[in-house]
N, C-alpha and C. Protein backbone atom coordinates (compact mmCIF):
# COMPACT_ATOMS: atom_id res chain seq x y z
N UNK A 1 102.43 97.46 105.82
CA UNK A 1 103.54 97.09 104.94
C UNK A 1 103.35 97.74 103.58
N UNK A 2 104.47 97.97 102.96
CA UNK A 2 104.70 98.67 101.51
C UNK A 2 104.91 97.59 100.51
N UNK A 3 103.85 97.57 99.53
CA UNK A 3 104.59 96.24 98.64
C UNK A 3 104.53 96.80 96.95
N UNK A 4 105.33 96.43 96.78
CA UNK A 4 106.05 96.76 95.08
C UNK A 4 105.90 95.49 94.16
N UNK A 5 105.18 95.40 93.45
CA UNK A 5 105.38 94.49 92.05
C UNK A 5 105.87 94.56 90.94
N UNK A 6 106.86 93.48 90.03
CA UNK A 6 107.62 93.93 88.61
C UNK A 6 107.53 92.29 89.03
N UNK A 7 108.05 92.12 87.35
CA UNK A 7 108.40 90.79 86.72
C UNK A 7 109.41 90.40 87.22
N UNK A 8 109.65 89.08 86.87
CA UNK A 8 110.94 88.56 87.77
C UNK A 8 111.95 89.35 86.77
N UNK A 9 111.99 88.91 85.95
CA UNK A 9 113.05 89.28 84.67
C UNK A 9 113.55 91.16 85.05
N UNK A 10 112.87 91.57 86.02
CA UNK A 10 113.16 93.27 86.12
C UNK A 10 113.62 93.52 87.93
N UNK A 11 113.40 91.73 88.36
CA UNK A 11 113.83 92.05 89.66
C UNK A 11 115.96 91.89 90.04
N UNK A 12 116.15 91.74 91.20
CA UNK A 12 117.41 92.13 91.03
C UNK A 12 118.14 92.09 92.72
N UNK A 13 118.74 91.32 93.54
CA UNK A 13 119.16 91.28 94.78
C UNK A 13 119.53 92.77 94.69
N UNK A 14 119.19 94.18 94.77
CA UNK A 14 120.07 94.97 95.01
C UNK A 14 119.31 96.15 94.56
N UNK A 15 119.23 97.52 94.67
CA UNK A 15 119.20 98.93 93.64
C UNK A 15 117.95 98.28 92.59
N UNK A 16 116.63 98.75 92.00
CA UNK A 16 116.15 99.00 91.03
C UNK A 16 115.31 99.61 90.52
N UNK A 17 115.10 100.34 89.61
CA UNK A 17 114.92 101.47 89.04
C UNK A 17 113.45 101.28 87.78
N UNK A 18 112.61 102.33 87.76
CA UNK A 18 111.11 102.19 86.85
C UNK A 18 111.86 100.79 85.90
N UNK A 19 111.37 99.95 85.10
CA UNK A 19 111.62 99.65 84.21
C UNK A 19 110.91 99.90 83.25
N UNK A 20 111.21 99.48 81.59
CA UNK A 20 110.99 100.73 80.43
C UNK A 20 109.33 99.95 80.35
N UNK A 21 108.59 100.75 79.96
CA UNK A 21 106.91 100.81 79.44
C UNK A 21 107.24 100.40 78.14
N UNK A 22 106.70 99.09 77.62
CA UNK A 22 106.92 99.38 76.17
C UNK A 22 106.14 100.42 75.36
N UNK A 23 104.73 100.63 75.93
CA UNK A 23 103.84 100.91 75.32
C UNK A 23 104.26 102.72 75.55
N UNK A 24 104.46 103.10 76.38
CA UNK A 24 104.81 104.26 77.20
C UNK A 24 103.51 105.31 77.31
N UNK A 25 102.45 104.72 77.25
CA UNK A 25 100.81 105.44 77.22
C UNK A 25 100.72 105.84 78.86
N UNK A 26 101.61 105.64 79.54
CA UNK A 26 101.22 106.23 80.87
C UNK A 26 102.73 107.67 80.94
N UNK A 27 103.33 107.81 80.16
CA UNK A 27 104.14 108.56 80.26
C UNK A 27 103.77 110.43 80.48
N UNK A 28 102.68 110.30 79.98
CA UNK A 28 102.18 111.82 79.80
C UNK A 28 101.81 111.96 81.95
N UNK A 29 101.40 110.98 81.87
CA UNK A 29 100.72 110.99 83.61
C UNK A 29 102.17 110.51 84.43
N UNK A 30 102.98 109.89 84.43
CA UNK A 30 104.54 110.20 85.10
C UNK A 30 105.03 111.54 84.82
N UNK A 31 105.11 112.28 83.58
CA UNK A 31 105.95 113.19 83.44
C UNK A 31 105.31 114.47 84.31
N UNK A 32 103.51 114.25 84.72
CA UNK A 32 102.96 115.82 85.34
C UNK A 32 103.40 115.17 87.10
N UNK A 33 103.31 114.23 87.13
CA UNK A 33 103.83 114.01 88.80
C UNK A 33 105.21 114.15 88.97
N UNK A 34 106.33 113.94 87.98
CA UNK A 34 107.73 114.09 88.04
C UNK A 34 107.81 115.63 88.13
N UNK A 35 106.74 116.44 87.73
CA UNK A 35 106.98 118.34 88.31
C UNK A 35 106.90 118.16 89.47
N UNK A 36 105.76 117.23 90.56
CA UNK A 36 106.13 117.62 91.60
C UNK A 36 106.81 116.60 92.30
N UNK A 37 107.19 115.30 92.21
CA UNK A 37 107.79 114.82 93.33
C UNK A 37 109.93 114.60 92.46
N UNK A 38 109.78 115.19 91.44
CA UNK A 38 111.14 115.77 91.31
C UNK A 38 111.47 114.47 90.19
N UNK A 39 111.52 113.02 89.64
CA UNK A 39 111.53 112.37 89.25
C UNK A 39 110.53 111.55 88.16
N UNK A 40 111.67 111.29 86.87
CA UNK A 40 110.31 110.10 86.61
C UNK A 40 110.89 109.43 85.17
N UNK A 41 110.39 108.27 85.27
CA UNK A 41 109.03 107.98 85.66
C UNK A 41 109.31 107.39 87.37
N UNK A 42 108.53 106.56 87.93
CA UNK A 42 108.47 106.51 89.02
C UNK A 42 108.19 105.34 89.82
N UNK A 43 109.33 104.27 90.39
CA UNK A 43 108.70 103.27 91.19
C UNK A 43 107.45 103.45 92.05
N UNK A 44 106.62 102.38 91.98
CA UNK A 44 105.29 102.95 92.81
C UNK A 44 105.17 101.65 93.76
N UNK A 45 104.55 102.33 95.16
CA UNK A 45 104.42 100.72 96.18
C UNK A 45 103.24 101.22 96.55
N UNK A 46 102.21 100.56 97.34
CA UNK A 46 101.15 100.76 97.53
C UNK A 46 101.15 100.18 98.66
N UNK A 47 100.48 101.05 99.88
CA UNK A 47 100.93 101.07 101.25
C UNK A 47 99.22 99.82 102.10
N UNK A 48 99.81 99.16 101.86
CA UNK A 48 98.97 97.95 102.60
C UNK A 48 98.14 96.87 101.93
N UNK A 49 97.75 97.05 100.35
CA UNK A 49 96.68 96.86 99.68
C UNK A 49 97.94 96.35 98.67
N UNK A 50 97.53 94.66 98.41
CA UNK A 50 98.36 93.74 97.44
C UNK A 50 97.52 94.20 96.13
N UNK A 51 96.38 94.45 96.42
CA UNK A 51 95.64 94.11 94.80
C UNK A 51 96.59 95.65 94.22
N UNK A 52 96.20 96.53 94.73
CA UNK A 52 96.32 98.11 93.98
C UNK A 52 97.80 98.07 93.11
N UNK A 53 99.04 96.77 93.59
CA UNK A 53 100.03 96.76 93.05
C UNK A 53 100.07 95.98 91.35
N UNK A 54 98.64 95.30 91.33
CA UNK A 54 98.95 94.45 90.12
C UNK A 54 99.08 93.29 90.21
N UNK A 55 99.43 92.89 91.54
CA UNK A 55 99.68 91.12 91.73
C UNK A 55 98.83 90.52 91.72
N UNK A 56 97.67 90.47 92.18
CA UNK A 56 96.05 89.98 91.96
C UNK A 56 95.14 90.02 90.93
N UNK A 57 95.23 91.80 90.17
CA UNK A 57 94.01 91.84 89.45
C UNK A 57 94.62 91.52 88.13
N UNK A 58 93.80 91.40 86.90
CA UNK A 58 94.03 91.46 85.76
C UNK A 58 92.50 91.57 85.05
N UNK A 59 92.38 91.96 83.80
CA UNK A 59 91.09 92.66 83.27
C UNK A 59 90.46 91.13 83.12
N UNK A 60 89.25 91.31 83.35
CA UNK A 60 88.36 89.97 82.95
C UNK A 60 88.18 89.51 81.97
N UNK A 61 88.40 88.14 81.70
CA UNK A 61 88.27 87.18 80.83
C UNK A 61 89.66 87.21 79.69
N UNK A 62 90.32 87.83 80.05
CA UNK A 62 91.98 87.83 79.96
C UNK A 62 92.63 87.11 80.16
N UNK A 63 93.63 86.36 79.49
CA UNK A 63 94.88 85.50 79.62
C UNK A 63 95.90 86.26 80.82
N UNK A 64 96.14 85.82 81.38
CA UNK A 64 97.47 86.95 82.06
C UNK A 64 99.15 86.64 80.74
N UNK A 65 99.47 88.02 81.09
CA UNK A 65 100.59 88.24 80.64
C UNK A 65 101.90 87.44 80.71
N UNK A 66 102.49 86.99 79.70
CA UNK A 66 103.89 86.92 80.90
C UNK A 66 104.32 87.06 81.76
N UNK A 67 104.74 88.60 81.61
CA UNK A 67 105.67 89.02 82.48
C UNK A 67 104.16 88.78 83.84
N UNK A 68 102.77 89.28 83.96
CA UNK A 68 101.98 88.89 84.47
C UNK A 68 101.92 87.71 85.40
N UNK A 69 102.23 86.88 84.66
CA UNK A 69 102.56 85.51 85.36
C UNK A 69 103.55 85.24 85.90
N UNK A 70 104.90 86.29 85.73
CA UNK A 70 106.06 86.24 86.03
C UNK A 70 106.49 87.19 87.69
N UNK A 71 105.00 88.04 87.71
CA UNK A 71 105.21 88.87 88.63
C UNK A 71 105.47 88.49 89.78
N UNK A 72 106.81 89.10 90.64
CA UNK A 72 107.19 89.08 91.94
C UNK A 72 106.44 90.07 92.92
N UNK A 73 106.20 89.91 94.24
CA UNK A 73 105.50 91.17 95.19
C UNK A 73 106.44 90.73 96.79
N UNK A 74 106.95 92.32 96.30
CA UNK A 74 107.50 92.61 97.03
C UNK A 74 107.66 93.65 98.54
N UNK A 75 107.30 93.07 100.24
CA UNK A 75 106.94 93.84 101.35
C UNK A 75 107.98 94.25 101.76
N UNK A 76 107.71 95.81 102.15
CA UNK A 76 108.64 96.45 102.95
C UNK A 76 108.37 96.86 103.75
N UNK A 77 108.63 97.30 105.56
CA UNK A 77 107.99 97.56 106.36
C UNK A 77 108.11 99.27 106.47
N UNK A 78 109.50 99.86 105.87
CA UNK A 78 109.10 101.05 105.81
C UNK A 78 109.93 101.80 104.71
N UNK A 79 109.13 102.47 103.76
CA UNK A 79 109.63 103.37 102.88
C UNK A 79 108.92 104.92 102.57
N UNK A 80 110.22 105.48 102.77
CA UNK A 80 110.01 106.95 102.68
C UNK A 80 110.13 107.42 101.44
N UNK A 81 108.91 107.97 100.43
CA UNK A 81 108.40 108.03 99.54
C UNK A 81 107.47 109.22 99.46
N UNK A 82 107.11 109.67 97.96
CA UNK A 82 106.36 110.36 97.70
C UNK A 82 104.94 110.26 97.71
N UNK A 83 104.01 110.92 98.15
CA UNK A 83 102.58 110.34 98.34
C UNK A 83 101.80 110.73 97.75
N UNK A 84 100.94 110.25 96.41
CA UNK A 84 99.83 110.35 95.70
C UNK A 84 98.73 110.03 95.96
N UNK A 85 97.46 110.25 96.18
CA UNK A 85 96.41 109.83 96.57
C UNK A 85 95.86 109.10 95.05
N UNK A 86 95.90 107.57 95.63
CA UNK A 86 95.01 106.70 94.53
C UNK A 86 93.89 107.04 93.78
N UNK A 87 93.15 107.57 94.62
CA UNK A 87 91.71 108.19 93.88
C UNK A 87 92.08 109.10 93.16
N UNK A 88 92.55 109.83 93.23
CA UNK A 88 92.80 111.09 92.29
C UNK A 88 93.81 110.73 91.57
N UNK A 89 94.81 110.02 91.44
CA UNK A 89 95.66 109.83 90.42
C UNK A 89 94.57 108.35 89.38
N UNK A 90 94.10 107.61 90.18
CA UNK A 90 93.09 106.78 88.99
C UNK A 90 92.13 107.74 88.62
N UNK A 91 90.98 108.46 89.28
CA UNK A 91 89.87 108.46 88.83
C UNK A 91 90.02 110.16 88.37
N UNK A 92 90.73 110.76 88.61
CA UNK A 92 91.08 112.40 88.31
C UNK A 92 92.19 112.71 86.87
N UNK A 93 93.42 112.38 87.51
CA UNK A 93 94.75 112.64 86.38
C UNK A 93 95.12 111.50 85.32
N UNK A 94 94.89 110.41 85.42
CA UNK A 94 95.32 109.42 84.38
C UNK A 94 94.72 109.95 83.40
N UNK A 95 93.37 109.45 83.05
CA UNK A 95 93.05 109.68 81.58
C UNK A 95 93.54 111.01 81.19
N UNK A 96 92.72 112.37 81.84
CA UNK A 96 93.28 113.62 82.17
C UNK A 96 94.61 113.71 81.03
N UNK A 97 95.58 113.46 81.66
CA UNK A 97 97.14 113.17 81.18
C UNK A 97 97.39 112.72 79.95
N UNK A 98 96.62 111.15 80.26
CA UNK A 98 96.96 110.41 78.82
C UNK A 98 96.23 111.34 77.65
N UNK A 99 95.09 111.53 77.80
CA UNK A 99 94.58 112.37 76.43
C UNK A 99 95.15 113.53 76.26
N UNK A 100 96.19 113.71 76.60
CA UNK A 100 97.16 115.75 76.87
C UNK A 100 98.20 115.30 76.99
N UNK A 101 98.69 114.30 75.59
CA UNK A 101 100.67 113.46 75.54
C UNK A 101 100.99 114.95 75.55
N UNK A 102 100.67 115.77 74.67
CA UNK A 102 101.37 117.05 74.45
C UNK A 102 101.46 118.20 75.40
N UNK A 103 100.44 118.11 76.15
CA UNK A 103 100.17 119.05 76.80
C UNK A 103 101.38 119.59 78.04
N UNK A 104 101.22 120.65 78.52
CA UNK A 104 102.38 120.95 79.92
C UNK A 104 101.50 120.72 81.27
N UNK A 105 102.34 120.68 82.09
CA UNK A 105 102.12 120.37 83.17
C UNK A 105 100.24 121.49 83.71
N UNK A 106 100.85 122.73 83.51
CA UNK A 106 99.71 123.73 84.22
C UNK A 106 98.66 123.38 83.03
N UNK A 107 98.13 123.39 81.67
CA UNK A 107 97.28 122.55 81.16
C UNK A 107 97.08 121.29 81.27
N UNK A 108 97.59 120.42 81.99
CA UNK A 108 97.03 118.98 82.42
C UNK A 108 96.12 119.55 83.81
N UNK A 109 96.70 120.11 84.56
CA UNK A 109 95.95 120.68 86.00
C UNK A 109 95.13 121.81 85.77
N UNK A 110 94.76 122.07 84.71
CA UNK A 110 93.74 123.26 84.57
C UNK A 110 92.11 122.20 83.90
N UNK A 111 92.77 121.25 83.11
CA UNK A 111 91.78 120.52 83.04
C UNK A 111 90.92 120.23 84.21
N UNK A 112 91.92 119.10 84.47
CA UNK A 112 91.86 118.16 86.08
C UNK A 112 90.98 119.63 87.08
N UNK A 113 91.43 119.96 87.26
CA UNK A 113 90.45 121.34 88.07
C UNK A 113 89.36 121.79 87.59
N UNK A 114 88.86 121.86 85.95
CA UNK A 114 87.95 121.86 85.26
C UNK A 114 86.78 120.63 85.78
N UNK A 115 87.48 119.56 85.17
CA UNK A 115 86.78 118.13 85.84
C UNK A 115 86.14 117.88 87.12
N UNK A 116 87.12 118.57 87.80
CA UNK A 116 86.62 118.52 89.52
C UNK A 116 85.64 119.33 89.64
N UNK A 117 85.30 120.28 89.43
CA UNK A 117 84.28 121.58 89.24
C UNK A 117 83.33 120.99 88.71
N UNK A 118 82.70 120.08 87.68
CA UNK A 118 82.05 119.36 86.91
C UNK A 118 81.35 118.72 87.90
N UNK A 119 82.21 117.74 88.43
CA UNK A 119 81.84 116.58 89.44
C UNK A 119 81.53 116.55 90.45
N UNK A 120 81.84 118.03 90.98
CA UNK A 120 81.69 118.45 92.64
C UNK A 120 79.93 118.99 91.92
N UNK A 121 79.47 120.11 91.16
CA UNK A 121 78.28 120.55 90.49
C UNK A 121 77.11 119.05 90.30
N UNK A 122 77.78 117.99 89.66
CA UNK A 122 76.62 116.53 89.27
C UNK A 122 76.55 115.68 90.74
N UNK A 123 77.77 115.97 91.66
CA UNK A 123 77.37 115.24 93.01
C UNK A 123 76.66 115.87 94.10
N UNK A 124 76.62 117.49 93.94
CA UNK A 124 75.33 118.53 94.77
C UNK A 124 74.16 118.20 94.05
N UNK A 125 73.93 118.03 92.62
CA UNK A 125 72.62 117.89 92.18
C UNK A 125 71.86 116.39 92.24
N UNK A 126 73.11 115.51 92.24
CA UNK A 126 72.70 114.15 92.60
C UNK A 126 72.67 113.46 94.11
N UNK A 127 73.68 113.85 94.54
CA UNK A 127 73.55 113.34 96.08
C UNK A 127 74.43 114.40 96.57
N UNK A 128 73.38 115.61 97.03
CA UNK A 128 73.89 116.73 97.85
C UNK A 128 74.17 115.90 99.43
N UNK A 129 73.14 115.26 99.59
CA UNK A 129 72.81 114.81 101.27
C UNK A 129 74.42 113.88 101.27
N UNK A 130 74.87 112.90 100.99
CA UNK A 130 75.72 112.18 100.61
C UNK A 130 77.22 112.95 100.19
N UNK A 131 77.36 113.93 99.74
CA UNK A 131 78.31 115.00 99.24
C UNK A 131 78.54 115.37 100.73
N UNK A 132 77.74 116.18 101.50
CA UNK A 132 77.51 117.18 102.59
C UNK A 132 77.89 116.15 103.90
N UNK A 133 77.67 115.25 104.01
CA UNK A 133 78.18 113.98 104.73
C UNK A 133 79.44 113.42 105.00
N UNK A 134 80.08 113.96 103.52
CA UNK A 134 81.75 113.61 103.91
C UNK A 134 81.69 112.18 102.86
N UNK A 135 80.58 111.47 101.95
CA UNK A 135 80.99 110.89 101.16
C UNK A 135 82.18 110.78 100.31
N UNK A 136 81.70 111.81 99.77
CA UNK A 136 82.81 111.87 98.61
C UNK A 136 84.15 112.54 99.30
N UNK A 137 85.17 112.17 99.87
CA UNK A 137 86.05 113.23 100.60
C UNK A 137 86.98 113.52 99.46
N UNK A 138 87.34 113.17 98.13
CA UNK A 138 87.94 113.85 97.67
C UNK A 138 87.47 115.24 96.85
N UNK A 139 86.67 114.81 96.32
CA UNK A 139 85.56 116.15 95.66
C UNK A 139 85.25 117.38 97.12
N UNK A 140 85.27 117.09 98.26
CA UNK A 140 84.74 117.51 99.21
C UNK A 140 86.16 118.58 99.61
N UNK A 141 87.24 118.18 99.23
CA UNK A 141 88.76 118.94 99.71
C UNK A 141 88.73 119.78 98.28
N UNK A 142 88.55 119.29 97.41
CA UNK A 142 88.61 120.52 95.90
C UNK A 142 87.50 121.32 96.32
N UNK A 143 85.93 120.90 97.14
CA UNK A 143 85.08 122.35 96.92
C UNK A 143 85.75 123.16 98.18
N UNK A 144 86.21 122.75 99.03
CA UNK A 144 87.15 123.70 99.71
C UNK A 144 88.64 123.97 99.72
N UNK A 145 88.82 124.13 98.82
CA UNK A 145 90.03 124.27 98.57
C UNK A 145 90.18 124.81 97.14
N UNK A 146 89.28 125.09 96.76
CA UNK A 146 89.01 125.45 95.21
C UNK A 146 89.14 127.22 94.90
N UNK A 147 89.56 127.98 93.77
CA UNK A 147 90.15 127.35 92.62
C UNK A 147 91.87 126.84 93.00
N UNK A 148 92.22 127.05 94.01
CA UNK A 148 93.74 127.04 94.86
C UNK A 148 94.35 125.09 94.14
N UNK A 149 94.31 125.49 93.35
CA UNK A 149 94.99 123.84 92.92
C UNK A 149 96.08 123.35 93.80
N UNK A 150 97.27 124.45 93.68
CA UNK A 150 98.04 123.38 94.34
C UNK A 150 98.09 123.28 95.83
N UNK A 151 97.27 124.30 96.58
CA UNK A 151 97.03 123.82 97.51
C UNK A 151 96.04 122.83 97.79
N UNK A 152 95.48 122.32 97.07
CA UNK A 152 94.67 121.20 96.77
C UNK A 152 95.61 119.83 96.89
N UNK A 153 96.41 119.99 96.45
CA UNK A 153 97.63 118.90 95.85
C UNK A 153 98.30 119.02 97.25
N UNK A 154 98.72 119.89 98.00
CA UNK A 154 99.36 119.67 99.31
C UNK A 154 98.61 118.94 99.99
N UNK A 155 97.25 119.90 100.48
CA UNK A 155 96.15 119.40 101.72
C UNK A 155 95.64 118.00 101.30
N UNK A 156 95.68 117.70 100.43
CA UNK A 156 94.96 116.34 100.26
C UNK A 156 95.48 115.38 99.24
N UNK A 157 95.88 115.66 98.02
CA UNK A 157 96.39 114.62 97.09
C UNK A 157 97.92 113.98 97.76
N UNK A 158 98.85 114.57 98.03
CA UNK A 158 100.11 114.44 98.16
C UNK A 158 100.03 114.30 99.78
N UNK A 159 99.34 113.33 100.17
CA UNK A 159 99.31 113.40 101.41
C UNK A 159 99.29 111.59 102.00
N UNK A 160 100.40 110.95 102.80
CA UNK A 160 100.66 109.43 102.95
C UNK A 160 99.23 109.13 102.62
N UNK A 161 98.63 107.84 102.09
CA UNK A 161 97.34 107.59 102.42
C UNK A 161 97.25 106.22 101.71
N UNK A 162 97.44 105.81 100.89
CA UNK A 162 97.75 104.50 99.77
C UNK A 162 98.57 103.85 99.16
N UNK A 163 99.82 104.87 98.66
CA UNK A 163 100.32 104.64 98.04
C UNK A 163 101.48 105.35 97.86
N UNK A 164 102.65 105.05 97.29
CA UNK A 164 103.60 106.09 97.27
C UNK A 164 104.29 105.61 96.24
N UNK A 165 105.11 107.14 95.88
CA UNK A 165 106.56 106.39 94.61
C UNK A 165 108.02 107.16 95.18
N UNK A 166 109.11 106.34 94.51
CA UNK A 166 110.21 106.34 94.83
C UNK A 166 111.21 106.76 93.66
N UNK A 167 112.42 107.01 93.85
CA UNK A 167 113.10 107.17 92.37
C UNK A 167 113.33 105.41 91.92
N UNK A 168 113.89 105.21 93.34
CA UNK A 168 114.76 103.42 93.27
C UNK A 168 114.18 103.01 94.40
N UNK A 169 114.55 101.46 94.46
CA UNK A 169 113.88 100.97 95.47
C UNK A 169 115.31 99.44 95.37
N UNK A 170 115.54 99.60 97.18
CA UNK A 170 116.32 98.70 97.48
C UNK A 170 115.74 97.09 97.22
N UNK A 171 115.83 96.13 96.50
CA UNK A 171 114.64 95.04 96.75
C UNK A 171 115.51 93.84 97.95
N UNK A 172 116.91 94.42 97.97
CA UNK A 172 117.37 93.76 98.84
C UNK A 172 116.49 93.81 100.34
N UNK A 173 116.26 94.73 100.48
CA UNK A 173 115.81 95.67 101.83
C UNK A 173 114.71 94.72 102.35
N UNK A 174 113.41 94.28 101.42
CA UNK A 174 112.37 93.91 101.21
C UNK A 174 112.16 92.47 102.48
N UNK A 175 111.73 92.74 103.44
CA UNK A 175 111.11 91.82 104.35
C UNK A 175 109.96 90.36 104.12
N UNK A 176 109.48 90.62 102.58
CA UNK A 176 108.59 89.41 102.41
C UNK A 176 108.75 89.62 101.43
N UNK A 177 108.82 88.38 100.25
CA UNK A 177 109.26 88.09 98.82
C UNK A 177 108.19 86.94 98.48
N UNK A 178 107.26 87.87 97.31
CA UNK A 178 105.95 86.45 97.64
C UNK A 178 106.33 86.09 96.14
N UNK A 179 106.09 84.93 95.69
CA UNK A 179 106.45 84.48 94.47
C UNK A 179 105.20 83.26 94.18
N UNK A 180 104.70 82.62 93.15
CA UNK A 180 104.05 81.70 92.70
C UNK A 180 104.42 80.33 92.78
N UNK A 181 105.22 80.07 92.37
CA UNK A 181 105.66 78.70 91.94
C UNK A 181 107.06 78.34 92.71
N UNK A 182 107.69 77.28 92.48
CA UNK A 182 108.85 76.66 93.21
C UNK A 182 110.14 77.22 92.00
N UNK A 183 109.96 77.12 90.97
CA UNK A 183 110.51 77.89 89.71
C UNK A 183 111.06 79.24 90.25
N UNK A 184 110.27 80.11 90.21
CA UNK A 184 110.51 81.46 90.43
C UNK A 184 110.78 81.79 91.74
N UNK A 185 110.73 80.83 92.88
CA UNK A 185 111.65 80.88 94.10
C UNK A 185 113.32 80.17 94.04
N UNK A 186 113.25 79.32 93.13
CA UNK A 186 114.53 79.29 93.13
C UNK A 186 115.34 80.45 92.40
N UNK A 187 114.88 81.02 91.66
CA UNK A 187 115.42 82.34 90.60
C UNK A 187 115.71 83.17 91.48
N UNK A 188 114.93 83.36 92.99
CA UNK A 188 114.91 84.67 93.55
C UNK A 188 116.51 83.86 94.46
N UNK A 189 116.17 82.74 94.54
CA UNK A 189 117.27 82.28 95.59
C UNK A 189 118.45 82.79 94.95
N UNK A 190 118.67 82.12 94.15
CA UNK A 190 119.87 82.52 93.13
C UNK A 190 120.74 83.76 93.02
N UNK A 191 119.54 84.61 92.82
CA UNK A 191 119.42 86.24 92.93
C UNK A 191 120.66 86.66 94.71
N UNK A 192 120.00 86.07 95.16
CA UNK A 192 120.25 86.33 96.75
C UNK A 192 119.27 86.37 97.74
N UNK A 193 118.25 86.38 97.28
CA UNK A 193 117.31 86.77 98.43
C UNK A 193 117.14 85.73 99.48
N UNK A 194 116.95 86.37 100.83
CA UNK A 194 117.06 85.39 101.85
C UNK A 194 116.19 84.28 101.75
N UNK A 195 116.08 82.80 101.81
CA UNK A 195 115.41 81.84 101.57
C UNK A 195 114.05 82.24 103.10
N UNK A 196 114.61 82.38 103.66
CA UNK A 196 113.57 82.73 105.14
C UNK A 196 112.16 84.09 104.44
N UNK A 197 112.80 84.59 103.67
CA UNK A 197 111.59 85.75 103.39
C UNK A 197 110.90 85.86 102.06
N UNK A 198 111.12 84.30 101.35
CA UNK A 198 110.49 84.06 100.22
C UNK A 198 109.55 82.95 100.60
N UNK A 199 108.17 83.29 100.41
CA UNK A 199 107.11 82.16 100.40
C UNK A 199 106.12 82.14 98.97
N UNK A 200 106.04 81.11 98.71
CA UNK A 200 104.86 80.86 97.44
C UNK A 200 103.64 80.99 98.07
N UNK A 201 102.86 81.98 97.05
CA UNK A 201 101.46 81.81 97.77
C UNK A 201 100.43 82.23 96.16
N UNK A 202 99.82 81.05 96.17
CA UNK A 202 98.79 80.84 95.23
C UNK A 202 97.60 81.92 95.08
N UNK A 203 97.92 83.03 95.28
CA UNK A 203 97.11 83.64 94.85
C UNK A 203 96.55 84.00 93.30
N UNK A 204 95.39 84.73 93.46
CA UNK A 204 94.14 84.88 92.23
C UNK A 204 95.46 85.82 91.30
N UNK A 205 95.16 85.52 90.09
CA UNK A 205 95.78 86.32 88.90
C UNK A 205 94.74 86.59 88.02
């Protein structure tokens, strides 16, 4: 299953679309993926895994947010979407991006390819045996596939595996509607959503 999280206040029986970042510090890292999957910024669902959407985690020893506390998660059984590989968009292009607001697209990826070269060099000198094994499989597709970036980005980043983004996303469509409280199930009722595919479930925030 595909599941999508936003605040109630951004959900909607019908059609909905990124809503605005106040902060907009992830914008530099939407605008280098909107070169390739054509859009942005970018609804994102995460293909099996509730935590990776936001509905579970929050930083430790943190209050949750509002809208945090407000969050809806939303299952779909199938959406055809653009595919980013999680690891490399967390642990490769985010910061990457964010520290390069200014930067263009082919200098955000000349870094990011810089970086990888770095990391593939400290994981042969640190755990060659472990590298050579198929540990690391993303470092392991850049040393073969290297300096060829964007075929890097075909064979392995942009490939189904975690996660995906969309321009819009139907929430009507949505097969399971998980919500917190009796409050925010009646809101969704209201909304329209089928009473049969909304359940409260107490999960960790």
């Amino acid at each position: 299953m595909y599941y999508h999280c936003r605040p109630l206040r951004h959900a909607e029986h019908g059609k909905v679309f990124p809503y605005d970042d106040p902060d907009g510090w992830l914008f530099p890292a939407y605008r280098w993926l909107g070169h390739y999957c054509g859009y942005c910024p970018q609804v994102w669902l995460s293909r099996g895994d509730i935590g990776m959407t936001g509905y579970t985690n929050r930083p430790m020893g943190k209050a949750p947010k509002r809208e945090e506390k407000d969050a809806i998660l939303f299952g779909f059984d199938v959406v055809r979407g653009f595919p980013i590989d999680h690891t490399f968009w967390c642990g490769c292009l985010l910061n990457t991006a964010v520290n390069m607001p200014a930067a263009g697209v082919a200098d955000v990826s000349r870094r990011v390819a810089a970086n990888l070269d770095e990391d593939v060099r400290e994981l042969m000198e640190d755990d060659r045996q472990g590298f050579e094994s198929g540990k690391y499989p993303l470092w392991d597709a850049w040393a073969r596939w290297r300096p060829d970036f964007d075929a890097f980005l075909k064979a392995y980043v942009f490939v189904e595996r975690d996660q995906v983004v969309v321009p819009s996303l139907n929430l009507k469509a949505a097969k399971k509607v998980v919500c917190r409280d009796e409050r925010q199930r009646k809101a969704l009722r209201r909304m329209g959503f089928i009473e049969d595919r909304i359940e409260i479930r107490n999960l960790p925030r």
